[in-house]
Protein backbone atom coordinates (compact mmCIF):
# COMPACT_ATOMS: atom_id res chain seq x y z
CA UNK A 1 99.46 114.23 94.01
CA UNK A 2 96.39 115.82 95.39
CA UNK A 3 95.07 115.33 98.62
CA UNK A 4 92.27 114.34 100.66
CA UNK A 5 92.33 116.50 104.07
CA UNK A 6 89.31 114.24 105.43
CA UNK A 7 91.67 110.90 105.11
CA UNK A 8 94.43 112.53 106.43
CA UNK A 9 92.79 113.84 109.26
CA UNK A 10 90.90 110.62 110.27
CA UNK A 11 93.99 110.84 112.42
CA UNK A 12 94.81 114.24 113.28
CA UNK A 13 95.68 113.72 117.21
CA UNK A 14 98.61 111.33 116.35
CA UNK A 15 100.14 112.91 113.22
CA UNK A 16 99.78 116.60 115.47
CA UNK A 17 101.83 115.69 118.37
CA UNK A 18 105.05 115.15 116.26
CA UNK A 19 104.82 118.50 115.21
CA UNK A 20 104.13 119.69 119.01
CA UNK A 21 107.31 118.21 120.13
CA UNK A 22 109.39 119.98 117.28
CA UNK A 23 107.86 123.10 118.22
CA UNK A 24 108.61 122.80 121.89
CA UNK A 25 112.12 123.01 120.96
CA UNK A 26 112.41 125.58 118.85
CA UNK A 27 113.77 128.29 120.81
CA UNK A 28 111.80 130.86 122.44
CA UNK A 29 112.82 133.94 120.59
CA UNK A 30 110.26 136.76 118.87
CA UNK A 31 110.29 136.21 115.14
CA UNK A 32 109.22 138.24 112.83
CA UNK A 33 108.68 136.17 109.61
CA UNK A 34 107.79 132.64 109.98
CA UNK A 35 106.73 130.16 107.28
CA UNK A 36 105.29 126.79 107.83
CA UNK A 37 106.77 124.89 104.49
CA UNK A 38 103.61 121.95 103.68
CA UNK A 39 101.05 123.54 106.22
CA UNK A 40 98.15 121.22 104.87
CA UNK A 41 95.05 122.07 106.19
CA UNK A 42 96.88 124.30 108.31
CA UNK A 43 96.66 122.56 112.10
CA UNK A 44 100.39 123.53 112.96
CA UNK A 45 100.20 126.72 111.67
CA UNK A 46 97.68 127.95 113.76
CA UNK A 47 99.91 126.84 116.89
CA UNK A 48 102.80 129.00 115.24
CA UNK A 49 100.68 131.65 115.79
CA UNK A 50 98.84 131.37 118.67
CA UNK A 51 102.78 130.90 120.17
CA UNK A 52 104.22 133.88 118.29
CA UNK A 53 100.74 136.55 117.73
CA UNK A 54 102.96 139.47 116.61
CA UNK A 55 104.81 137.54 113.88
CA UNK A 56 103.91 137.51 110.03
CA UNK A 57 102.66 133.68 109.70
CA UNK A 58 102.66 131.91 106.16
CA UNK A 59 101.80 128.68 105.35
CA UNK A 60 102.85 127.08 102.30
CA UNK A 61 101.17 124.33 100.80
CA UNK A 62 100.94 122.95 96.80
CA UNK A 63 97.02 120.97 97.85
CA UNK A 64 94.25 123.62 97.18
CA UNK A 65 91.93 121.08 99.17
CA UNK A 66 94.06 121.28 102.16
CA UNK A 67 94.50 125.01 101.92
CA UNK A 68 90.64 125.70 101.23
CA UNK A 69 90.48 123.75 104.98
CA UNK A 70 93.32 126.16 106.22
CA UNK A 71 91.86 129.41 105.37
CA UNK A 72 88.47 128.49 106.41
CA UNK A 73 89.76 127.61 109.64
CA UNK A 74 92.36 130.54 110.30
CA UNK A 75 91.45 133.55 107.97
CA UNK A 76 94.17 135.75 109.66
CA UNK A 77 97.08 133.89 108.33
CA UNK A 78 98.83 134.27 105.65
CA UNK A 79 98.16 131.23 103.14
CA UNK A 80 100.06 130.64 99.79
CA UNK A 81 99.23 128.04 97.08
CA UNK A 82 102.57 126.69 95.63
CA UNK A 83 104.83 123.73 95.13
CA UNK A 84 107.48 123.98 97.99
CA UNK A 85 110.03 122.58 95.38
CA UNK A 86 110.15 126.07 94.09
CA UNK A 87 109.26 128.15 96.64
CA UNK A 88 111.73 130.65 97.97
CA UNK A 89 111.25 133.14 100.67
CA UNK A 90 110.48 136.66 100.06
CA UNK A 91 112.44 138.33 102.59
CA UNK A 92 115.04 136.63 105.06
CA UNK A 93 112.86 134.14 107.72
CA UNK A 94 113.24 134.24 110.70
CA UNK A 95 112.03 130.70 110.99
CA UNK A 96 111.06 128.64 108.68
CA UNK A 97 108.94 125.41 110.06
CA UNK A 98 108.08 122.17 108.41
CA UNK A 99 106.30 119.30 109.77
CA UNK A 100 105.92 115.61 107.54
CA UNK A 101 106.54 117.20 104.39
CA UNK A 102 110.06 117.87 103.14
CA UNK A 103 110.30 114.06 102.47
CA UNK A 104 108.03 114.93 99.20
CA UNK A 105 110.88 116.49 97.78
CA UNK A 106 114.05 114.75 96.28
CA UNK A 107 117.64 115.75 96.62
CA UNK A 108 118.31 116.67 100.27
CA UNK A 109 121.88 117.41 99.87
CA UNK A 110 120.82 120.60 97.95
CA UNK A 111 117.56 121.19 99.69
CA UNK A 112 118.66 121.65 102.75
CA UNK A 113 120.88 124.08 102.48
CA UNK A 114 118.93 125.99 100.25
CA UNK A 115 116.13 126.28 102.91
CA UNK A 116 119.36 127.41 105.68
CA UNK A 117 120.14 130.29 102.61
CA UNK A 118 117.10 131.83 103.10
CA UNK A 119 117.28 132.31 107.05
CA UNK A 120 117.85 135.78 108.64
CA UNK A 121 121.35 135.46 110.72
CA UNK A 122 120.26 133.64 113.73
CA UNK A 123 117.26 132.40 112.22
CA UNK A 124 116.23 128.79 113.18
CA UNK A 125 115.03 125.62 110.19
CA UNK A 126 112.42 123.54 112.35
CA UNK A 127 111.96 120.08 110.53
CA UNK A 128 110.67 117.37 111.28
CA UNK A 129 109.83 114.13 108.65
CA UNK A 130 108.93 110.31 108.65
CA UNK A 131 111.41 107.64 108.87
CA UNK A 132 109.27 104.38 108.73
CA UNK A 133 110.19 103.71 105.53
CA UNK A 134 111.45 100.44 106.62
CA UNK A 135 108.66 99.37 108.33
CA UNK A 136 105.94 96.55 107.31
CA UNK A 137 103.41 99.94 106.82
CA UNK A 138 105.87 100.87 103.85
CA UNK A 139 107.54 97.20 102.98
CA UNK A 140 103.94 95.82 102.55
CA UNK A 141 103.37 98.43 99.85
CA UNK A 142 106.17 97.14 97.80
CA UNK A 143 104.67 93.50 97.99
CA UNK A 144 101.41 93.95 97.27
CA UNK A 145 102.94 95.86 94.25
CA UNK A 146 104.90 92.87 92.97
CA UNK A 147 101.98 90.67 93.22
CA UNK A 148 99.58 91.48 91.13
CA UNK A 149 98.46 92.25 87.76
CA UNK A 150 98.98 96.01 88.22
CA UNK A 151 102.64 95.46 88.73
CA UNK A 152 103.45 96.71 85.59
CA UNK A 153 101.61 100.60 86.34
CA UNK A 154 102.88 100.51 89.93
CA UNK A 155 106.18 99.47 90.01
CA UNK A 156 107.66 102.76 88.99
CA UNK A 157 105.95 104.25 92.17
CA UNK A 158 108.04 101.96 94.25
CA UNK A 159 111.42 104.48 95.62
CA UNK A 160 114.27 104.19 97.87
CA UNK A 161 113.65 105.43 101.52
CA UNK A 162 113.48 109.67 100.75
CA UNK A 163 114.59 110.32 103.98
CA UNK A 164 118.18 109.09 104.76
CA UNK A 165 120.21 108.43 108.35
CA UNK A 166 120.70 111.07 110.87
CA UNK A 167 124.16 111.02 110.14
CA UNK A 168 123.47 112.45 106.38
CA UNK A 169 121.68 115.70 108.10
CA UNK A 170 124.38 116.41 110.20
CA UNK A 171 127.08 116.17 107.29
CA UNK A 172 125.18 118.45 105.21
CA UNK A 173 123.98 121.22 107.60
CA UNK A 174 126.61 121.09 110.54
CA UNK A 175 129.57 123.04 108.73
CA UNK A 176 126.86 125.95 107.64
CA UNK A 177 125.09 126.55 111.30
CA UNK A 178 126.01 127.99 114.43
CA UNK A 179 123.66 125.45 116.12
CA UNK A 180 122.57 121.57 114.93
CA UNK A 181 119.97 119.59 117.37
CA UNK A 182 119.12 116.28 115.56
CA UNK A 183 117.08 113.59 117.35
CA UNK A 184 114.67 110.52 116.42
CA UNK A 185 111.71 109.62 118.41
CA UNK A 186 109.68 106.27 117.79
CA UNK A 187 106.28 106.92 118.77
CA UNK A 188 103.82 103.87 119.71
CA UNK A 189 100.48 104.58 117.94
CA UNK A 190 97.72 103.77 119.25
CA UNK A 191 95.19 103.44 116.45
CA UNK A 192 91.40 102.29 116.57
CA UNK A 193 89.14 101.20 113.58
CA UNK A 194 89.03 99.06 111.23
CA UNK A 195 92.16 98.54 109.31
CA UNK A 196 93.99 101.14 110.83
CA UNK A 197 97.35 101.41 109.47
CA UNK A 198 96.14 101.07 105.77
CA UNK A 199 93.59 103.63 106.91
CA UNK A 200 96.93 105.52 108.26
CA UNK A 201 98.91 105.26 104.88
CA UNK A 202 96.11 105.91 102.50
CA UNK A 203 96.18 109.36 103.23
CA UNK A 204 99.76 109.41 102.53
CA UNK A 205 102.22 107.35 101.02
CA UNK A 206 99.67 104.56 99.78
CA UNK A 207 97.62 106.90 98.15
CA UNK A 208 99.86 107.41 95.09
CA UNK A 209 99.22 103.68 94.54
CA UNK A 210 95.70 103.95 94.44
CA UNK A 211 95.51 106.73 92.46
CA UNK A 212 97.35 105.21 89.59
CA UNK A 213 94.40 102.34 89.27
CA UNK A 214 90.50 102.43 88.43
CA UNK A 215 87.87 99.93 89.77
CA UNK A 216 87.84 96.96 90.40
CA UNK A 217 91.89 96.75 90.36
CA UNK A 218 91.93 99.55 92.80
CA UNK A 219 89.95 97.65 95.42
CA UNK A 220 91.89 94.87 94.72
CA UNK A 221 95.05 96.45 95.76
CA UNK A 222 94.06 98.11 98.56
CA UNK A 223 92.46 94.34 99.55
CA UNK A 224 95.69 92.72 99.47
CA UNK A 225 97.51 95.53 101.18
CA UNK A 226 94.94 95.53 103.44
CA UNK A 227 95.44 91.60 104.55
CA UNK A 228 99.35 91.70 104.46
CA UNK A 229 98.68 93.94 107.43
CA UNK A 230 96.72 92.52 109.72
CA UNK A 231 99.57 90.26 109.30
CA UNK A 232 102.12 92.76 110.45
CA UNK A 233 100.17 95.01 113.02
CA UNK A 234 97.35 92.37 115.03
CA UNK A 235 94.06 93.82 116.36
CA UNK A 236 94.83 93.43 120.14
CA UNK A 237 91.75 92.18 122.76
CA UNK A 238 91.08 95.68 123.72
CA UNK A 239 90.16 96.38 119.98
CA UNK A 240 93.23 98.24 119.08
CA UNK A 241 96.24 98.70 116.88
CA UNK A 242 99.88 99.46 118.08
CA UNK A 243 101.80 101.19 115.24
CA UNK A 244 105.08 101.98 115.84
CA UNK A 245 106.49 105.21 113.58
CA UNK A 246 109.79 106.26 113.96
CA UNK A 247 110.35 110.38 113.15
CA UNK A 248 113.47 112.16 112.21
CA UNK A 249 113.87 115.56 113.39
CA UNK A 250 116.17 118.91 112.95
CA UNK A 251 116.90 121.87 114.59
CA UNK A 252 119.75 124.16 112.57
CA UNK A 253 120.66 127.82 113.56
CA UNK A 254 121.75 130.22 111.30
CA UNK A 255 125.02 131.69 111.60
């Protein structure tokens, strides 16, 4: 799927601070080799090295849109075009960092411990991903799918939640660490605009939908999606939108 940094970053302030709150906990040690895993236009990066200076930063990211935004923001890092489905580390990390992307990829039972595999002993996995799939922002999707004449091309789009419970996580990675912090948060968006939370998911998880349709049926779509929501998430009297997102995070130490 290729990417649009300027939708995504419409709202850049509330999709950052999930990733400043997983990086608060990482533990303060001095790594050498640190890779952020789905760096986009390279935001959290920059904070991994602004925190660590000395370290070797990469960020790793399959958009060339989002990465032409990285580099021309932060020349210094290290930036590397690739699908993190088959990306493996060069040399043991010392940290490898991901914020809002792993849930791209499929099969987490095998994932994860591939991404602990390449960790230098004491080395520390940093994730953190959405877990709204249940929520009217995601549902709606579904229905708009189902009712309309694109059903047909969209439907196969439609998945099960690709992030599962906490308690999966901790099944998978708690026998191969030496330390396992996992933790949700629900943060309570504040969002301005018109059409917010469509505006939210179109630079995300709607915009697989839309890319599979040409005008008019695009517009169309996006329409109906559009009013399902101000169903679900009201314009208040101050002017804006609350939009709750719920976050899974995880914070595994190598052995």
């Amino acid at each position: 799927m290729s990417w649009n940094p300027d939708q995504y970053l419409k709202f850049a302030a509330p999709r950052l601070q999930p990733a400043i709150d997983l990086l608060a906990r990482v533990p303060s040690t001095h790594p050498q080799t640190v890779y952020d895993l789905g760096c986009g236009a390279g935001n959290v990066t920059q904070l991994l090295a602004a925190r660590w200076p000395a370290a070797s930063i990469t960020g790793v990211d399959d958009s060339a849109e989002m990465l032409a935004k990285a580099r021309a923001a932060a020349p210094g890092v290290n930036w590397v075009q690739q699908s993190l489905a088959s990306w493996r580390a060069p040399e043991p990390a010392d940290l490898i960092y991901s914020n809002a992307a792993l849930h791209w990829l499929a099969d987490h039972q095998r994932l994860f411990p591939a991404l602990l595999g390449q960790l230098a002993p004491g080395g520390v996995l940093a994730v953190q991903m959405p877990r709204n799939f249940g929520a009217p922002s995601h549902t709606l999707i579904a229905e708009s799918v189902r009712s309309g004449p694109w059903r047909s091309r969209l439907e196969p789009l439609l998945a099960p939640s690709p992030v599962a419970e906490p308690a999966f996580y901790y099944d998978v990675l708690n026998p191969r660490v030496a330390r396992l912090d996992i933790w949700e948060t629900e943060y309570l968006q504040v969002l301005s605009g018109a059409d917010p939370v469509k505006e939210w998911t179109k630079g995300t998880w709607l915009k697989q939908f839309l890319d599979a349709l040409a005008e008019p049926e695009r517009s169309a779509f996006e329409g109906d999606y559009a009013t399902r929501l101000r169903q679900a998430y009201p314009v208040l009297p101050d002017g804006n939108t609350l939009f709750p997102f719920r976050r899974l995070f995880l914070l595994a130490v190598a052995r």
